[in-house]
PDB file of N, CA and C in Angstrom:
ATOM      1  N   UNK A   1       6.247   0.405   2.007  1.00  0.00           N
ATOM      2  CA  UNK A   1       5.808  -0.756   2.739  1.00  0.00           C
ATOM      3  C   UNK A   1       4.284  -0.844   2.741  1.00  0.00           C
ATOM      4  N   UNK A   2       3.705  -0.341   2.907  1.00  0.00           N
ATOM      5  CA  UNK A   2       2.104   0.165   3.240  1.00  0.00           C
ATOM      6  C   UNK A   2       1.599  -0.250   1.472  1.00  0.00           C
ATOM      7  N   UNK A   3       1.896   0.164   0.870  1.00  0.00           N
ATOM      8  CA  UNK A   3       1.491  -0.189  -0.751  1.00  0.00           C
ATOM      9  C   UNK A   3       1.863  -1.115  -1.219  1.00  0.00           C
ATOM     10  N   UNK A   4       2.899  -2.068  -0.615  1.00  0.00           N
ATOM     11  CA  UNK A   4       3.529  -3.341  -1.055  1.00  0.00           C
ATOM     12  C   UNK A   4       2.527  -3.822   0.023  1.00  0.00           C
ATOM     13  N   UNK A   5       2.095  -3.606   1.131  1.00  0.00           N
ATOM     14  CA  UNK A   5       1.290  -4.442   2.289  1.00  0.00           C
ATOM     15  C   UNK A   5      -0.135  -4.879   0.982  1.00  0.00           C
ATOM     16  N   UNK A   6      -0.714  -3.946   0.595  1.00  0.00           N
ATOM     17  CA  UNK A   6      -1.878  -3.844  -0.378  1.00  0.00           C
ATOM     18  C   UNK A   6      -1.673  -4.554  -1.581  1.00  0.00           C
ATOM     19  N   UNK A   7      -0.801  -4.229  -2.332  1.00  0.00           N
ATOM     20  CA  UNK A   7      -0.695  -4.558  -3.730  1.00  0.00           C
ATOM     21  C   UNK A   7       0.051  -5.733  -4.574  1.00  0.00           C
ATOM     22  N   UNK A   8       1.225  -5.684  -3.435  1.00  0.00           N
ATOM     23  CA  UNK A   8       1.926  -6.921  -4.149  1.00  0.00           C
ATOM     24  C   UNK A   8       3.204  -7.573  -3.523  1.00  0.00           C
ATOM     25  N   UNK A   9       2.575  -8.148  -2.304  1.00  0.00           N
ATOM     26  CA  UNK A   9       3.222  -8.663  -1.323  1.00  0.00           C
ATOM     27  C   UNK A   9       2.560 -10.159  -1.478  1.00  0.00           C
ATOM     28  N   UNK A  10       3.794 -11.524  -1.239  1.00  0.00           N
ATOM     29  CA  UNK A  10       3.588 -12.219  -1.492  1.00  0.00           C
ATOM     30  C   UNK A  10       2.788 -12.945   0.021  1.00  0.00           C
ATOM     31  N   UNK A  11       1.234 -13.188  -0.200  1.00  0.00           N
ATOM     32  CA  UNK A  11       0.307 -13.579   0.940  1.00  0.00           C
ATOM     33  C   UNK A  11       0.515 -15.000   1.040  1.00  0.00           C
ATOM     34  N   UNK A  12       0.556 -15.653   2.153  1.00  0.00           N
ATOM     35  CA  UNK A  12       0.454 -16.905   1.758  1.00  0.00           C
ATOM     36  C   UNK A  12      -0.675 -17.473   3.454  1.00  0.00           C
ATOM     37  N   UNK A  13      -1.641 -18.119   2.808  1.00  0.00           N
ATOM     38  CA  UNK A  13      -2.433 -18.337   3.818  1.00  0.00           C
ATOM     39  C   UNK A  13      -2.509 -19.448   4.354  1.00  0.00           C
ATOM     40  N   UNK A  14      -3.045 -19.832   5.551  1.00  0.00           N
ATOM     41  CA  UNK A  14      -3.033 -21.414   5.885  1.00  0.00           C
ATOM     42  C   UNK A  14      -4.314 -22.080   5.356  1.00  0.00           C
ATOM     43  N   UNK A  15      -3.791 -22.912   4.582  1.00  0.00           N
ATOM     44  CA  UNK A  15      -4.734 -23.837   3.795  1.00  0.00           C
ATOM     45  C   UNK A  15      -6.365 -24.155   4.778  1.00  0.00           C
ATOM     46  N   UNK A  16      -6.227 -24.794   5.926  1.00  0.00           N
ATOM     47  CA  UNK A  16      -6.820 -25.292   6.603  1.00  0.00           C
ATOM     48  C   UNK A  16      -7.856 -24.155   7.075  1.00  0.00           C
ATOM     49  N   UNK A  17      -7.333 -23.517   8.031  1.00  0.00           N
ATOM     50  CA  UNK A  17      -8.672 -22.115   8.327  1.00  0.00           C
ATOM     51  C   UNK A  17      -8.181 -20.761   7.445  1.00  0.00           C
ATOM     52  N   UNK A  18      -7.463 -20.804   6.867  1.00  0.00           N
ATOM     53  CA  UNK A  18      -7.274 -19.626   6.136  1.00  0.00           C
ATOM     54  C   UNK A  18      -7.019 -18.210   6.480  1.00  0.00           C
ATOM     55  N   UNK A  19      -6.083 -18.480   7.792  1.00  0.00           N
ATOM     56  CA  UNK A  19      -5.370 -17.547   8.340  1.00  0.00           C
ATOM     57  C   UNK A  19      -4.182 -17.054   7.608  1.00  0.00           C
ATOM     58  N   UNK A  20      -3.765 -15.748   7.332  1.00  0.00           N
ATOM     59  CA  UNK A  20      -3.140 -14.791   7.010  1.00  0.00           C
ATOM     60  C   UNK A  20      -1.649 -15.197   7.912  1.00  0.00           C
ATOM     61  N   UNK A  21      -0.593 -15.836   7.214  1.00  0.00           N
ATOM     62  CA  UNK A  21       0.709 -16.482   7.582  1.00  0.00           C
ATOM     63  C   UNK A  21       1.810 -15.347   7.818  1.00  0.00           C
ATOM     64  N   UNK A  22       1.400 -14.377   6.877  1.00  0.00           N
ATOM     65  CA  UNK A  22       2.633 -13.343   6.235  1.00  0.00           C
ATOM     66  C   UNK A  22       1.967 -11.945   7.344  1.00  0.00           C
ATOM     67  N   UNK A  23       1.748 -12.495   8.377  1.00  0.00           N
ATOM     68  CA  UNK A  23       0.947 -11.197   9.196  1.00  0.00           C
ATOM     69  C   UNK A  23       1.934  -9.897   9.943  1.00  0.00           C
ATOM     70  N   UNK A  24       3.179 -10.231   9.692  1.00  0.00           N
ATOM     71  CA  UNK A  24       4.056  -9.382  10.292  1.00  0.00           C
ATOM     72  C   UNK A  24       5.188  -8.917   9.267  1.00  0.00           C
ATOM     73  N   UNK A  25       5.973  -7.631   9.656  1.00  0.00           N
ATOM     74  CA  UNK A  25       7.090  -7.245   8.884  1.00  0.00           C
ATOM     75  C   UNK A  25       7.855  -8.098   8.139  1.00  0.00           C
ATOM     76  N   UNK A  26       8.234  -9.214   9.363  1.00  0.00           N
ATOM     77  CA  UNK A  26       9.526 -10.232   9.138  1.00  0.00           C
ATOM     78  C   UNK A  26       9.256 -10.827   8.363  1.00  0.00           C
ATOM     79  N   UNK A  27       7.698 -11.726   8.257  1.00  0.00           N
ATOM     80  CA  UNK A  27       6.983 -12.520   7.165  1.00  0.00           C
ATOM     81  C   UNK A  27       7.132 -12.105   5.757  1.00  0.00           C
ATOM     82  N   UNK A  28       7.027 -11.202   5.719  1.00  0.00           N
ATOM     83  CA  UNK A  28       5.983 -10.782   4.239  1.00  0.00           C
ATOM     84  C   UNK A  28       7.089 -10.083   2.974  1.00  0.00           C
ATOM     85  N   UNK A  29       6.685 -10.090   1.776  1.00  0.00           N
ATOM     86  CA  UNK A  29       8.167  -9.501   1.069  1.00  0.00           C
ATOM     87  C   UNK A  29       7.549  -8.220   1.006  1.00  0.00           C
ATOM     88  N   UNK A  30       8.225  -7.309   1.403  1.00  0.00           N
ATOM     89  CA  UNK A  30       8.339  -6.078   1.131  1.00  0.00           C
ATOM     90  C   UNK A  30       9.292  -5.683  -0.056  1.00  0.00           C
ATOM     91  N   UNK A  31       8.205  -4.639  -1.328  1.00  0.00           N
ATOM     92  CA  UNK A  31       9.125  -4.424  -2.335  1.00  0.00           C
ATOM     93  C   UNK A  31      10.218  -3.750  -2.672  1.00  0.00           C
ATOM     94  N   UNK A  32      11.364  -4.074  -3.269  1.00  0.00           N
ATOM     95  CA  UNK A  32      12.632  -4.480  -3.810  1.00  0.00           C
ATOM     96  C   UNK A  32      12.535  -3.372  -4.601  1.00  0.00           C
ATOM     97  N   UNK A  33      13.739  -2.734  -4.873  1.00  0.00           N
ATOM     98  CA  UNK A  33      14.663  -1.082  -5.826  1.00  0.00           C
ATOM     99  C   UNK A  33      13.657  -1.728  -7.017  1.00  0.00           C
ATOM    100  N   UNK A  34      13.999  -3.269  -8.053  1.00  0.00           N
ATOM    101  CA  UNK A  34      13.823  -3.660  -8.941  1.00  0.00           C
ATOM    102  C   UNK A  34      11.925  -3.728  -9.392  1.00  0.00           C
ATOM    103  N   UNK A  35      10.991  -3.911  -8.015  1.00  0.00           N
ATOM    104  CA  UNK A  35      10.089  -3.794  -8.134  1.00  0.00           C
ATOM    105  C   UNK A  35       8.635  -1.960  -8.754  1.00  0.00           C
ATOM    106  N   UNK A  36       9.238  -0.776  -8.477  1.00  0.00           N
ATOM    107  CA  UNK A  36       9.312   0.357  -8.562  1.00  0.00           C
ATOM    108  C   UNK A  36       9.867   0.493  -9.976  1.00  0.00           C
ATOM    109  N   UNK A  37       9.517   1.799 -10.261  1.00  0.00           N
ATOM    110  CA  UNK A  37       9.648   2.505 -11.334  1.00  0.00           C
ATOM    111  C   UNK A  37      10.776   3.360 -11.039  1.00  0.00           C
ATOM    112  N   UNK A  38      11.816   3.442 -11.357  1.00  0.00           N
ATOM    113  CA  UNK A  38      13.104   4.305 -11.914  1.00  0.00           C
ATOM    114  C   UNK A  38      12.543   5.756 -11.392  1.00  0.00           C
ATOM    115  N   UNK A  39      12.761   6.575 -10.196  1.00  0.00           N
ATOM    116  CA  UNK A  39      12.332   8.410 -10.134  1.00  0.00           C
ATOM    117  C   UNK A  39      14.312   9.142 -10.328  1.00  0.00           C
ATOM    118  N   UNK A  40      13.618   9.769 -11.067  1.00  0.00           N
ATOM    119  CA  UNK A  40      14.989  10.686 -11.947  1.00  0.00           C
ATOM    120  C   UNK A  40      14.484  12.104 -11.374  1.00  0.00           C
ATOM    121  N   UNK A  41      13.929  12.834 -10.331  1.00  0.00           N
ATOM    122  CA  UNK A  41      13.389  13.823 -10.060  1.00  0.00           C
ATOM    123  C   UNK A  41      13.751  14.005  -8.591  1.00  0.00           C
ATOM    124  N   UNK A  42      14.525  14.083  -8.369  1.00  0.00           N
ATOM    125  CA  UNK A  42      14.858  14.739  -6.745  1.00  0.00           C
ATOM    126  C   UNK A  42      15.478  15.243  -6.031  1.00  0.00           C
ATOM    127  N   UNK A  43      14.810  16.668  -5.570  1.00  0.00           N
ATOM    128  CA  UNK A  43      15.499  17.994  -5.043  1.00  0.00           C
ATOM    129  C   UNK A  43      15.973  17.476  -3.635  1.00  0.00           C
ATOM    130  N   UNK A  44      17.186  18.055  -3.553  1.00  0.00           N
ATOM    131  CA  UNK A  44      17.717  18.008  -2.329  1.00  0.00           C
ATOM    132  C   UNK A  44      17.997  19.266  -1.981  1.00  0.00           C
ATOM    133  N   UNK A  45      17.275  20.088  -0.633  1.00  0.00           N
ATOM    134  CA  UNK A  45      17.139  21.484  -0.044  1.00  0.00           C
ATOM    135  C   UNK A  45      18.479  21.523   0.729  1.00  0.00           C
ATOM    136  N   UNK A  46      19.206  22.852   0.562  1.00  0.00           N
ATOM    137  CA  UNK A  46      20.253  22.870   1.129  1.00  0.00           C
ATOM    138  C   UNK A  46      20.184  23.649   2.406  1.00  0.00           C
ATOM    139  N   UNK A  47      20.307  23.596   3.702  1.00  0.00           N
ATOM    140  CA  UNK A  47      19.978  24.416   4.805  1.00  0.00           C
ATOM    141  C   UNK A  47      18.944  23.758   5.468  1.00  0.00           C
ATOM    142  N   UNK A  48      18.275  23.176   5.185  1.00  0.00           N
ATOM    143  CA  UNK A  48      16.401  22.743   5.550  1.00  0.00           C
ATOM    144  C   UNK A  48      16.369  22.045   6.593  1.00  0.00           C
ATOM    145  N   UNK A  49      17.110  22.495   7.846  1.00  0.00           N
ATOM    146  CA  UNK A  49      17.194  21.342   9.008  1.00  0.00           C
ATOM    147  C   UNK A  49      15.969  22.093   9.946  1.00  0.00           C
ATOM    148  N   UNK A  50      14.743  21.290  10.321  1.00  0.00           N
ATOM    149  CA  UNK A  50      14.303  21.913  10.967  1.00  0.00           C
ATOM    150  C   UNK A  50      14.099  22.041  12.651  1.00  0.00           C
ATOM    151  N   UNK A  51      14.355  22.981  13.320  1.00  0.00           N
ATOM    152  CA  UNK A  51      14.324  22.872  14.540  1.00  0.00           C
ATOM    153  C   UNK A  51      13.086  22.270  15.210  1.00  0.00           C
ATOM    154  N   UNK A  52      11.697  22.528  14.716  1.00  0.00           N
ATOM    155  CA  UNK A  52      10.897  21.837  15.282  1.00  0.00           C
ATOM    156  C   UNK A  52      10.631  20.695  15.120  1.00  0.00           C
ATOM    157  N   UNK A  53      11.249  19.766  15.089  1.00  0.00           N
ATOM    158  CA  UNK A  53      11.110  18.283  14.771  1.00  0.00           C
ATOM    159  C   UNK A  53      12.312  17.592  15.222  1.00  0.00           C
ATOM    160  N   UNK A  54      11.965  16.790  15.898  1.00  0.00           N
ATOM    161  CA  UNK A  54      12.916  15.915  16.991  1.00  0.00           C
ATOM    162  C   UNK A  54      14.056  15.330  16.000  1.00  0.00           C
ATOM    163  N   UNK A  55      14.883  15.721  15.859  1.00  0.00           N
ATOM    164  CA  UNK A  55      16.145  15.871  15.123  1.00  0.00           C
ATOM    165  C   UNK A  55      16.426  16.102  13.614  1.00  0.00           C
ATOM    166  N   UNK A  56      15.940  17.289  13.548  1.00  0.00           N
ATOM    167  CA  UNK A  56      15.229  18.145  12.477  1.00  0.00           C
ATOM    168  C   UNK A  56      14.255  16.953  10.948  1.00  0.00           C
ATOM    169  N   UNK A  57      14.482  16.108  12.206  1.00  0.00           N
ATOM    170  CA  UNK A  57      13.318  15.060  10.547  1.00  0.00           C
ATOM    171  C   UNK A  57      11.907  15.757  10.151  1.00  0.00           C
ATOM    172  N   UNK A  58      11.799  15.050   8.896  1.00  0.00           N
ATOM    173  CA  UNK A  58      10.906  16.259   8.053  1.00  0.00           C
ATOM    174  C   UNK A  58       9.779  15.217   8.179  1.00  0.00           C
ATOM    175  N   UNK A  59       9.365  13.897   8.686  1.00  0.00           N
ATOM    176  CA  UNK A  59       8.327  13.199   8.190  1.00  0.00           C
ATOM    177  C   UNK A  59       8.455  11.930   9.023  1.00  0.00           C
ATOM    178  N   UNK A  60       7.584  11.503   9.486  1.00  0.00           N
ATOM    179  CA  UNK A  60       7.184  10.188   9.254  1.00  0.00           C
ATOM    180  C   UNK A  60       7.142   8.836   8.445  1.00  0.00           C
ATOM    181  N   UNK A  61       7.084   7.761   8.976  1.00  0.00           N
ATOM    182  CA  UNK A  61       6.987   6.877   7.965  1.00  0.00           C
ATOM    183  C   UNK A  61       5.392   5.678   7.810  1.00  0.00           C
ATOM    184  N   UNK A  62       5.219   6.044   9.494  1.00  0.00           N
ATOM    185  CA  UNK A  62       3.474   5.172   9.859  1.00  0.00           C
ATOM    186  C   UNK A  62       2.100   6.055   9.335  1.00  0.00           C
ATOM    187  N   UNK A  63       2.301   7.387   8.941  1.00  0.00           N
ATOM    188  CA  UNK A  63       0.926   7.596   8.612  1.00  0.00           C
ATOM    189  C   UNK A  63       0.684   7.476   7.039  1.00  0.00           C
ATOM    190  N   UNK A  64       1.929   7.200   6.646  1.00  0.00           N
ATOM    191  CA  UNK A  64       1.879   6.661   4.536  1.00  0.00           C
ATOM    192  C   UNK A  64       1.534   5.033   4.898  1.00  0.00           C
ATOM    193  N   UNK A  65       1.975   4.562   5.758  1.00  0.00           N
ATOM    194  CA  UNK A  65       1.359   3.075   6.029  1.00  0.00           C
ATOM    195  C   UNK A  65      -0.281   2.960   6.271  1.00  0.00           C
ATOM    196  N   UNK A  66      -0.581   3.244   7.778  1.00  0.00           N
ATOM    197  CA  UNK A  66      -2.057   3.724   7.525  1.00  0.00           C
ATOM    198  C   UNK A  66      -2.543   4.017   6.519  1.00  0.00           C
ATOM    199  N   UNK A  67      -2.362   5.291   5.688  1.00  0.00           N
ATOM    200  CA  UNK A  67      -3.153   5.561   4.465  1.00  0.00           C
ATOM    201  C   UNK A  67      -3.273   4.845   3.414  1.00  0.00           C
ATOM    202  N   UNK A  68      -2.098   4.100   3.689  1.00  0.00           N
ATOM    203  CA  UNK A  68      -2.347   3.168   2.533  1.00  0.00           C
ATOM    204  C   UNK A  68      -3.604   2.319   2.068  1.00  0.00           C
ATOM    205  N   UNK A  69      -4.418   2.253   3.045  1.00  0.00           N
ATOM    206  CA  UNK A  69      -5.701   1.593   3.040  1.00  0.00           C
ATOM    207  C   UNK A  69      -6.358   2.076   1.932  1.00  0.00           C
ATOM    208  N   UNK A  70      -6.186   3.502   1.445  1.00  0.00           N
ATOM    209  CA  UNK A  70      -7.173   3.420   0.182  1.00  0.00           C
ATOM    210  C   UNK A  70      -6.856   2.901  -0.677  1.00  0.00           C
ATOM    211  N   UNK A  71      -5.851   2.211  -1.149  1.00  0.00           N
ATOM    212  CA  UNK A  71      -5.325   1.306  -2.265  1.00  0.00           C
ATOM    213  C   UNK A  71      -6.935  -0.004  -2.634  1.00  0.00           C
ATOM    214  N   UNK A  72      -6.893  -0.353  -1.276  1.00  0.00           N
ATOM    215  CA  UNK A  72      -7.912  -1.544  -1.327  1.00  0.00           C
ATOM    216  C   UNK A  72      -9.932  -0.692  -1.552  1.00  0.00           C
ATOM    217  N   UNK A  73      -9.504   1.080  -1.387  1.00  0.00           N
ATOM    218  CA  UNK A  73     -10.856   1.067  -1.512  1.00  0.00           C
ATOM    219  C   UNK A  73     -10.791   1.768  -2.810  1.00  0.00           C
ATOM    220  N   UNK A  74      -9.893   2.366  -3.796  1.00  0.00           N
ATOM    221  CA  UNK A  74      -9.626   2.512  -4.812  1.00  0.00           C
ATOM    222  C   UNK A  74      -9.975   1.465  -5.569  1.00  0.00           C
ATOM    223  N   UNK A  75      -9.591   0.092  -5.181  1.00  0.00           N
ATOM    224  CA  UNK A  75      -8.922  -1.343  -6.069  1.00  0.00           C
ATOM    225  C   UNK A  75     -11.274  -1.500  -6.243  1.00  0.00           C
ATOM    226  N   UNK A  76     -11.809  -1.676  -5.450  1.00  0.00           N
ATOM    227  CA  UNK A  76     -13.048  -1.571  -5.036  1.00  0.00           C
ATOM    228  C   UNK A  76     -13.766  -0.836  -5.672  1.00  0.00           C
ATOM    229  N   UNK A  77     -13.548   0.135  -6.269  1.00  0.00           N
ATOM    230  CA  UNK A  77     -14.286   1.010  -6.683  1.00  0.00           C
ATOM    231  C   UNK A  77     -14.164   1.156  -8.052  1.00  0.00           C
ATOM    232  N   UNK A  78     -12.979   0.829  -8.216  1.00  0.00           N
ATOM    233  CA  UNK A  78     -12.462   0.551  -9.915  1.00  0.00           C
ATOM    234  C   UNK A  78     -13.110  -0.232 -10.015  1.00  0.00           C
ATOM    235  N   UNK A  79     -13.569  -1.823  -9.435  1.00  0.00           N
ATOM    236  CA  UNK A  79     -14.157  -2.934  -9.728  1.00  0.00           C
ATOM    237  C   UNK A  79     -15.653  -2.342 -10.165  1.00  0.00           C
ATOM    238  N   UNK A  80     -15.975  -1.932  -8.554  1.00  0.00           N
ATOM    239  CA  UNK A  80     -17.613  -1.506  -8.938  1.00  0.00           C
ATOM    240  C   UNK A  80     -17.922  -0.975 -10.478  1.00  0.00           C
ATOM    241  N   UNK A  81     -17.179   0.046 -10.628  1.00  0.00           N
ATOM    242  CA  UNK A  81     -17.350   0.966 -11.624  1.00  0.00           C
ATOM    243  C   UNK A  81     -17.242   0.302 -13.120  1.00  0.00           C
ATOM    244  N   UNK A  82     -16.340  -0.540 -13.339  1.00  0.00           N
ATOM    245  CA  UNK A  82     -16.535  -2.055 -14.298  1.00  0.00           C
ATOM    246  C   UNK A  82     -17.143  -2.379 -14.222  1.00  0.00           C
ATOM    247  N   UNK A  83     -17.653  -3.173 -13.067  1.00  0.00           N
ATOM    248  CA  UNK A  83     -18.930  -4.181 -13.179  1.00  0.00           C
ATOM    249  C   UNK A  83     -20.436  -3.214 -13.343  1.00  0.00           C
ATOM    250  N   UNK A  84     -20.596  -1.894 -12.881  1.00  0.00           N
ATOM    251  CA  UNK A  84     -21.952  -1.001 -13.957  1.00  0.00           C
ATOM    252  C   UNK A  84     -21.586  -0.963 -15.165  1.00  0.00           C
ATOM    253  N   UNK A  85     -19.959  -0.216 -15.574  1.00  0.00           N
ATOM    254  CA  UNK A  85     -19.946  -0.508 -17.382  1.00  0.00           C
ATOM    255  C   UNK A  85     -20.591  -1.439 -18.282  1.00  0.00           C
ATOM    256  N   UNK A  86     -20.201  -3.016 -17.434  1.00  0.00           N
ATOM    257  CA  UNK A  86     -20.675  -4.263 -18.347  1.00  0.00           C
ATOM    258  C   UNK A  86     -22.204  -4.429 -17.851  1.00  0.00           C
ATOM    259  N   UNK A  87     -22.755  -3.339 -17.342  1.00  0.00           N
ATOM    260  CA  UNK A  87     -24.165  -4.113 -17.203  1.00  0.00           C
ATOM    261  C   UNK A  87     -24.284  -4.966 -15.390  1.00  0.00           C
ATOM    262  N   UNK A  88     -23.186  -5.207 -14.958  1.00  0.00           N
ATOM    263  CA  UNK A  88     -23.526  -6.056 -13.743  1.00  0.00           C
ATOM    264  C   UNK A  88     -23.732  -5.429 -12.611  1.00  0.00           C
ATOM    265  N   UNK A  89     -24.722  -5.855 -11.790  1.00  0.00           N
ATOM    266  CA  UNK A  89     -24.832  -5.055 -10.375  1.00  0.00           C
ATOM    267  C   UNK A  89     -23.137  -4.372  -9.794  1.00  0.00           C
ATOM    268  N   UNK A  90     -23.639  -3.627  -8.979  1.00  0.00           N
ATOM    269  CA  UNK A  90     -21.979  -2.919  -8.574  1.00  0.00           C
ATOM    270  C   UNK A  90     -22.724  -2.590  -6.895  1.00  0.00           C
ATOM    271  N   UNK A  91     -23.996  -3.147  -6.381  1.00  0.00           N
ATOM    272  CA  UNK A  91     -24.332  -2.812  -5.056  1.00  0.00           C
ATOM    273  C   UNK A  91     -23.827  -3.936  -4.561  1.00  0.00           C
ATOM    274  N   UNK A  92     -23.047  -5.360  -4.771  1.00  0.00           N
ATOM    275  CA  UNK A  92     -23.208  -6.539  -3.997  1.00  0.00           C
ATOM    276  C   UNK A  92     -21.801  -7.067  -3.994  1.00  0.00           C
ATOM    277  N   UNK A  93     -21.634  -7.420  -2.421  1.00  0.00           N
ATOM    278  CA  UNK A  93     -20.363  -7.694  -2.052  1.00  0.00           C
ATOM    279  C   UNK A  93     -19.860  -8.862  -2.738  1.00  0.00           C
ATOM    280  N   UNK A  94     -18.426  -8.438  -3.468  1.00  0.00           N
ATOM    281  CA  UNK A  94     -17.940  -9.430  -3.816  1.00  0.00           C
ATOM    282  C   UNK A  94     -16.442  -9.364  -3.399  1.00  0.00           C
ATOM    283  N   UNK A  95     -15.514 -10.312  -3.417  1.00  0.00           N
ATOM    284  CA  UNK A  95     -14.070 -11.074  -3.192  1.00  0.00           C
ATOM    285  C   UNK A  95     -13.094 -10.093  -3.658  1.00  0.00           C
ATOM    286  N   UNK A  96     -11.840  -9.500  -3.395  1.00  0.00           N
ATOM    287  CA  UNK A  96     -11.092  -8.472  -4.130  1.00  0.00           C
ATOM    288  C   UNK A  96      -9.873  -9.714  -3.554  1.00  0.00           C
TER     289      UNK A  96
END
């Protein structure tokens, strides 16, 4: 969810002041089995229930959301780093 929030969720803004429409869960498309790459790699631990964790869950799901924020300072920095390749300033704010 958090990387579909960033990368490729369909935004749709209000024309007029250009408020952010798709601002909640319910709004916004969150990506689809078909959107992802095929993972053929995954261990399943047999025994691994753990007692310290409120019904032995192993993880979270809000702090991969949060983090997701570096997507947009990754996406940023790739830019910068293009725009010195070709010669163009990379100190001045521009549009992502």
């Amino acid at each position: 969810m958090g990387l579909g929030y960033w990368t490729c969720e369909k935004l749709v803004y209000n024309p007029s002041n250009g408020e952010l429409m798709t601002n909640r869960t319910w709004l916004y498309y969150i990506p689809q089995s078909l959107d992802i790459p095929q993972v053929s790699t995954i261990i399943c631990q047999k025994n691994s229930y753990s007692t310290e964790a409120v019904y032995g869950a192993k993880g979270t799901g809000e702090p991969a959301t949060c983090l997701s924020v570096v997507i947009s300072f990754a996406l940023r920095a790739a830019m910068q780093a293009a725009r010195k390749d070709c010669g163009l300033p990379d100190d001045e704010w521009f549009q992502i």
